[in-house]
Structure formats: C-alpha cells, structure tokens
Protein backbone atom coordinates (compact mmCIF):
# COMPACT_ATOMS: atom_id res chain seq x y z
CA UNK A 1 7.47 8.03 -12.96
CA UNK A 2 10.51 5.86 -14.67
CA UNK A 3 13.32 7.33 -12.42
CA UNK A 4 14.34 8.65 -9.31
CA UNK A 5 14.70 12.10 -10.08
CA UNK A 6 11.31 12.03 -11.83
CA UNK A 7 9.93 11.12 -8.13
CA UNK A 8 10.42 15.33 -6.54
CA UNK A 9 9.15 16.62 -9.81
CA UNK A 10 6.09 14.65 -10.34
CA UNK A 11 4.64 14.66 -6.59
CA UNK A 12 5.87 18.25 -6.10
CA UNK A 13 3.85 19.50 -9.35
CA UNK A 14 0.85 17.01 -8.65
CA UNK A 15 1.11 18.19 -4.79
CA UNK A 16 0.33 21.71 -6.44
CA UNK A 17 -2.78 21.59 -7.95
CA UNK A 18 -5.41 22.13 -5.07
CA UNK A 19 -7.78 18.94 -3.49
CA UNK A 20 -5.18 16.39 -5.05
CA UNK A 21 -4.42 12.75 -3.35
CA UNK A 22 -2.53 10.25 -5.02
CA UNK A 23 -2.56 6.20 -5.20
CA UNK A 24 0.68 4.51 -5.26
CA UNK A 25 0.27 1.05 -7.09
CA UNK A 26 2.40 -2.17 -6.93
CA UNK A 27 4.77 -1.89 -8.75
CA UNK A 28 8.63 -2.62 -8.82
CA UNK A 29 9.27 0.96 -8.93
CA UNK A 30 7.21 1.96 -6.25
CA UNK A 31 8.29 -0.58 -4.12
CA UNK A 32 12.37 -0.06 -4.36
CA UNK A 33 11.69 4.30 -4.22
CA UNK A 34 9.12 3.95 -1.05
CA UNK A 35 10.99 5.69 1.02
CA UNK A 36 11.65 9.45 -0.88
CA UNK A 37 8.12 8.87 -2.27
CA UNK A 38 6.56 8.75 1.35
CA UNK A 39 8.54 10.89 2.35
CA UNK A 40 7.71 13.96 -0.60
CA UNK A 41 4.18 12.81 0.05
CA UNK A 42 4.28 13.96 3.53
CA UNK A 43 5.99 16.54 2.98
CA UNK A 44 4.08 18.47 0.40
CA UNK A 45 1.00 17.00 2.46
CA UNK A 46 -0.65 14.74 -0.32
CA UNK A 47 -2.77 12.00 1.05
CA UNK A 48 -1.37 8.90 -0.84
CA UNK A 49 -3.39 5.72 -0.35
CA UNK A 50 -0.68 2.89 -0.89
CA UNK A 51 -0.72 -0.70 -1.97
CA UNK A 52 1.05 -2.42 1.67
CA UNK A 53 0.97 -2.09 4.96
CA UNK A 54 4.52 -1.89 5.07
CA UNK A 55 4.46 1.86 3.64
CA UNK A 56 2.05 2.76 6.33
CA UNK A 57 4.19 2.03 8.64
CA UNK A 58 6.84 3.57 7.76
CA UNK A 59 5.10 7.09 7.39
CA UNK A 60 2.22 6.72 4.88
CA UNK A 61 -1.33 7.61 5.26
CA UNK A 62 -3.43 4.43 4.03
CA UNK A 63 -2.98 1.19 2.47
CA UNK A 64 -5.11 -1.05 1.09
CA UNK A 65 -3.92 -4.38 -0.63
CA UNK A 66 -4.30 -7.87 -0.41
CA UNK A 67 -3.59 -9.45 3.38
CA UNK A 68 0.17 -11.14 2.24
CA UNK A 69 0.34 -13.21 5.55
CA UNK A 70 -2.79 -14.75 3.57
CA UNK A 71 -1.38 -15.01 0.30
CA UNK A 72 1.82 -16.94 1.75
CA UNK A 73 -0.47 -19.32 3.46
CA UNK A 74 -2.00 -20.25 0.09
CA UNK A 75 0.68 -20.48 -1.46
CA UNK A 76 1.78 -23.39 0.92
CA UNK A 77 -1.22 -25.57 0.04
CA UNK A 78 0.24 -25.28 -3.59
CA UNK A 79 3.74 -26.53 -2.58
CA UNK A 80 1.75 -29.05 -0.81
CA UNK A 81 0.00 -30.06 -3.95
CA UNK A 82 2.80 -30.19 -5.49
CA UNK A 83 4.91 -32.12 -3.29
CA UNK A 84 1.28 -34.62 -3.49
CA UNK A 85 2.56 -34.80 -7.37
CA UNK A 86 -0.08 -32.75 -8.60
CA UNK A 87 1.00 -30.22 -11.92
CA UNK A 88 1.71 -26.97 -11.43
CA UNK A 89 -0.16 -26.36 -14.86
CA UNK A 90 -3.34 -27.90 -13.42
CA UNK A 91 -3.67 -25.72 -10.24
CA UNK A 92 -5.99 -23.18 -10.48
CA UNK A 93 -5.03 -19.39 -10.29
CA UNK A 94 -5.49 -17.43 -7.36
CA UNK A 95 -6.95 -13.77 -7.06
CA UNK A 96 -6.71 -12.41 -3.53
CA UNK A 97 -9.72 -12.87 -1.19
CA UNK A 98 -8.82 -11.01 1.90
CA UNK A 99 -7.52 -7.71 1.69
CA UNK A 100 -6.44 -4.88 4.53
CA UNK A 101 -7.13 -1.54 5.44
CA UNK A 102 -4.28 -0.14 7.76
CA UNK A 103 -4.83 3.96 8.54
CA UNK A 104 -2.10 5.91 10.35
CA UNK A 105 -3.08 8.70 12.21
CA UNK A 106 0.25 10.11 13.00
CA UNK A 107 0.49 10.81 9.09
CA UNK A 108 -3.38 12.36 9.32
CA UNK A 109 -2.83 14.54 11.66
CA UNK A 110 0.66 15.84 10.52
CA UNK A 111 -1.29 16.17 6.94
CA UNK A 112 -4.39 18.36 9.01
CA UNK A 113 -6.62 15.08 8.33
CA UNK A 114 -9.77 13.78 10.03
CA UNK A 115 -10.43 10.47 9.94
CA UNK A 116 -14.31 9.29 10.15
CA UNK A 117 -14.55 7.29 13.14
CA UNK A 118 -16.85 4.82 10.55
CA UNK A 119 -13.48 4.31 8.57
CA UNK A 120 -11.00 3.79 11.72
CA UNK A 121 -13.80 1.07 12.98
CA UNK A 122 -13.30 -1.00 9.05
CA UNK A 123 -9.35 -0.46 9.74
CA UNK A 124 -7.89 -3.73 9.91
CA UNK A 125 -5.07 -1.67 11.75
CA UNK A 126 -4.87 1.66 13.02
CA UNK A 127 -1.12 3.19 13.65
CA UNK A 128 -0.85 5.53 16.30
C-alpha cells in the first residue's frame, strides 16, 4: 500500500479470498495509518499479526516485535559510552534480543477465533 485510499481496497480484496491473514510490518506507513488499517482488519475479520504492542491494544489481534522498553534501555548504555568518550563509529550494532508476544482476545473472539491455551501461556501479555 503507498496511500491511504489504497488501505480499504487492498485489505477489503485480500479480506476476500478465503483462509487469508495478513502481517503488518514496521514501517512508516503502517505506523502513521494504524488506526483505519486495524480497524478494516477487524472489520472484514482478517487476523493481522502486527509488529507492536501498541496496535494490539488498540484493537489488533497479535503482535510480535522486539520488547522497545528493552531497546531504550540499550540504547542508554550507548549514550553512556558515549558520554565515557567512546566513538559512536566504534560501538557495535545492535539486533534485538528480546522480543514480545501480546494476544488480544477481545479481537479473537469478535473475529470467531480460538486461541490455543499453549499460545496464551508464551503470551508475554494477554488483553482481555
């Protein structure tokens, strides 16, 4: 999707073929569009697995991402390194090593979902 009014299109015609689901990645788009793109989700009933808790909770089915209250912790050693005079050129990069799983049943049930009990005992977070 590039624009806004690609957003109904796209999920309504994906939301059409039978046994779809759809993963929303991290991306700039996504991010500033969350809203009418949970929302069409829901509405045409296509379990989205999302890239932040933060779209869980405000109506999505799943996310799974890297844990950001971790990420902003590491970051601070870096500043810290920093401030110590080290170069920011010599710091290593960072992937993410902790990630979440946040499940929100609200959405699974409005979608006619079931979720495993095995799943909802990994969930870092279970909305209700």
């Amino acid at each position: 999707m590039h624009d806004a009014g690609q957003i109904e299109r796209t999920i309504g015609a994906f939301a059409r073929t039978p046994n779809n689901g759809m993963i929303l990645t991290a991306t700039a788009f996504a991010q500033f569009h969350r809203k009418p793109i949970i929302t069409l989700a829901d509405r045409h009933k296509l379990p989205t697995v999302y890239f932040q808790r933060a779209l869980v909770a405000d109506g999505g089915l799943v996310s799974y991402g890297p844990d950001t209250i971790d990420l902003h912790r590491r970051a601070a050693t870096y500043v810290d390194r920093i401030l110590k005079d080290e170069k920011p050129a010599d710091l290593p990069v960072q992937a993410p090593t902790e990630y979440e799983l946040v499940i929100n049943l609200k959405t699974a049930k409005a979608l006619g979902l079931t979720v495993p009990i095995t799943l909802l005992g990994r969930a870092d977070e279970v909305i209700e």
